[in-house]
C-alpha atoms as a PDB file:
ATOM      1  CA  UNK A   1      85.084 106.938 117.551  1.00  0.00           C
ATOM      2  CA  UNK A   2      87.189 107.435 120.260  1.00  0.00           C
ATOM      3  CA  UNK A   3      90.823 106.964 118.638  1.00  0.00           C
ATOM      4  CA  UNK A   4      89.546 109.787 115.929  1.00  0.00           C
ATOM      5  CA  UNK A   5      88.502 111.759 119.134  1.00  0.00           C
ATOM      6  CA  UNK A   6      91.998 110.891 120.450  1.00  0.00           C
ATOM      7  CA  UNK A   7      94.306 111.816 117.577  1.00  0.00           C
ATOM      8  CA  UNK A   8      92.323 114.899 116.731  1.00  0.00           C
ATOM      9  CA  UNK A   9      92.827 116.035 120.133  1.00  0.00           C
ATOM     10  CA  UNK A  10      96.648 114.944 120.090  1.00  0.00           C
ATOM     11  CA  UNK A  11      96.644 117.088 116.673  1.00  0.00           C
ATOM     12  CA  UNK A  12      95.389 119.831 117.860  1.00  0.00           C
ATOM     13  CA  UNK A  13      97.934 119.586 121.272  1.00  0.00           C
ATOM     14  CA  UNK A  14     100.473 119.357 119.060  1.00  0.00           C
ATOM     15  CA  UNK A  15      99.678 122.177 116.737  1.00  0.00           C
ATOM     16  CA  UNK A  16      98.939 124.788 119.535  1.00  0.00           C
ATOM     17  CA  UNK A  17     100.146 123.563 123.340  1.00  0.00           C
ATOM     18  CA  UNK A  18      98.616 126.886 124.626  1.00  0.00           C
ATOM     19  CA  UNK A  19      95.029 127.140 125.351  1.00  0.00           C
ATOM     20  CA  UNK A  20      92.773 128.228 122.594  1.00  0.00           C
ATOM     21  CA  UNK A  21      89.208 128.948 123.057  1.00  0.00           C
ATOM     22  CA  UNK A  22      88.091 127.369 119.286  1.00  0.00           C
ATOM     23  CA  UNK A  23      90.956 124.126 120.150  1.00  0.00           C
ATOM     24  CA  UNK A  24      88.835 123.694 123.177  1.00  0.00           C
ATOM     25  CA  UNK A  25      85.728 124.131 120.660  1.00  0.00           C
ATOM     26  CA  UNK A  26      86.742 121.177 118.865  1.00  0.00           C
ATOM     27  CA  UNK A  27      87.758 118.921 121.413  1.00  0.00           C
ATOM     28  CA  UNK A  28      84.046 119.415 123.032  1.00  0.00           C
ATOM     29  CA  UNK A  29      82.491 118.912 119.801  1.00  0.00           C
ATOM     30  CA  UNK A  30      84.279 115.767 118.764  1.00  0.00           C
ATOM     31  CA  UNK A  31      83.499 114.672 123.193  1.00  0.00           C
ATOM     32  CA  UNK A  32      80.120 115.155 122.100  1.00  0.00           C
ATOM     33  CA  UNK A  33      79.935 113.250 118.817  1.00  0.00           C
ATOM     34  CA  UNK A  34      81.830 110.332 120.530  1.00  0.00           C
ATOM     35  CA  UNK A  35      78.477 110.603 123.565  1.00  0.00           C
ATOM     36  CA  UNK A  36      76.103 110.519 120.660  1.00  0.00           C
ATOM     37  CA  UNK A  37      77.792 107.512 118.893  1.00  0.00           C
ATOM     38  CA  UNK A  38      77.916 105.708 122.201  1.00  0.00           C
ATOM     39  CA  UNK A  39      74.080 106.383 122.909  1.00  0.00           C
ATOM     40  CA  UNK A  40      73.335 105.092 119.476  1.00  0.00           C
ATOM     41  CA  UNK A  41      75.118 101.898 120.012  1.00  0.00           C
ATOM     42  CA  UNK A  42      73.200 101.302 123.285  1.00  0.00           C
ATOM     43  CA  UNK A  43      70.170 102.023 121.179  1.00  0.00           C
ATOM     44  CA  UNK A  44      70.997  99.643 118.481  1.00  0.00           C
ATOM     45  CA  UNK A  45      71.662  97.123 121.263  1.00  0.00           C
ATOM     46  CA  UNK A  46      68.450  97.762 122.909  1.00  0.00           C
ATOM     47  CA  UNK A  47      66.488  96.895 119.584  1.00  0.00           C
ATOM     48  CA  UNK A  48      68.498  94.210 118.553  1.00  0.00           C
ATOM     49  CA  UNK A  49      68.547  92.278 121.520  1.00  0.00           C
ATOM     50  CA  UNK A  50      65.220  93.676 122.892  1.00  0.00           C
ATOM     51  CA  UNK A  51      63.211  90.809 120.900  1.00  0.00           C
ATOM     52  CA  UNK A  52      65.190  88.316 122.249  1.00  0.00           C
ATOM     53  CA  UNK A  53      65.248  89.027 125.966  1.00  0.00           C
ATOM     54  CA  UNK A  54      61.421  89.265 125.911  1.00  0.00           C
ATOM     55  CA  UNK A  55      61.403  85.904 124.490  1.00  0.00           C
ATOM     56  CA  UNK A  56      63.889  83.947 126.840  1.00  0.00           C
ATOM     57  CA  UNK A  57      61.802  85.425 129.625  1.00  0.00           C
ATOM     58  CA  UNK A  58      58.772  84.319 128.045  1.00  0.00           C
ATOM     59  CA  UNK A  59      59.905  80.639 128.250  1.00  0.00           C
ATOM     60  CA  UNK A  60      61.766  81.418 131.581  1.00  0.00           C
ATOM     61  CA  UNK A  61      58.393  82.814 133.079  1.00  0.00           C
ATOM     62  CA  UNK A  62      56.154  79.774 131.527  1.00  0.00           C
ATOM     63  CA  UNK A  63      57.158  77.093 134.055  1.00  0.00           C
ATOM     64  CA  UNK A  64      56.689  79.301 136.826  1.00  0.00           C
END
């Protein structure tokens, strides 16, 4: 997600070096989506490997 929010940003330098208040628009909007798509990934990590921790620490925690 970040290379698309890379060369969108580069294509949008390149198209318009001044600043423009809908360029800047975009680039905050495609920030954002890249924030979201990071979040989700930490939430898909958290309930895919969520089971799994609780387990291990289950048999960690049974010896004590």
């Amino acid at each position: 997600a970040e290379f698309f929010n890379t060369a969108i940003e580069k294509a949008l330098d390149s198209y318009n070096e001044d600043f423009s208040p809908s360029i800047k628009i975009i680039k905050d909007l495609c920030a954002s989506a890249v924030f979201i798509l990071a979040f989700l990934a930490v939430i898909s990590g958290i309930l895919i490997f969520l089971p799994h921790v609780i387990s291990f620490l289950k048999i960690l925690f049974r010896g004590v």
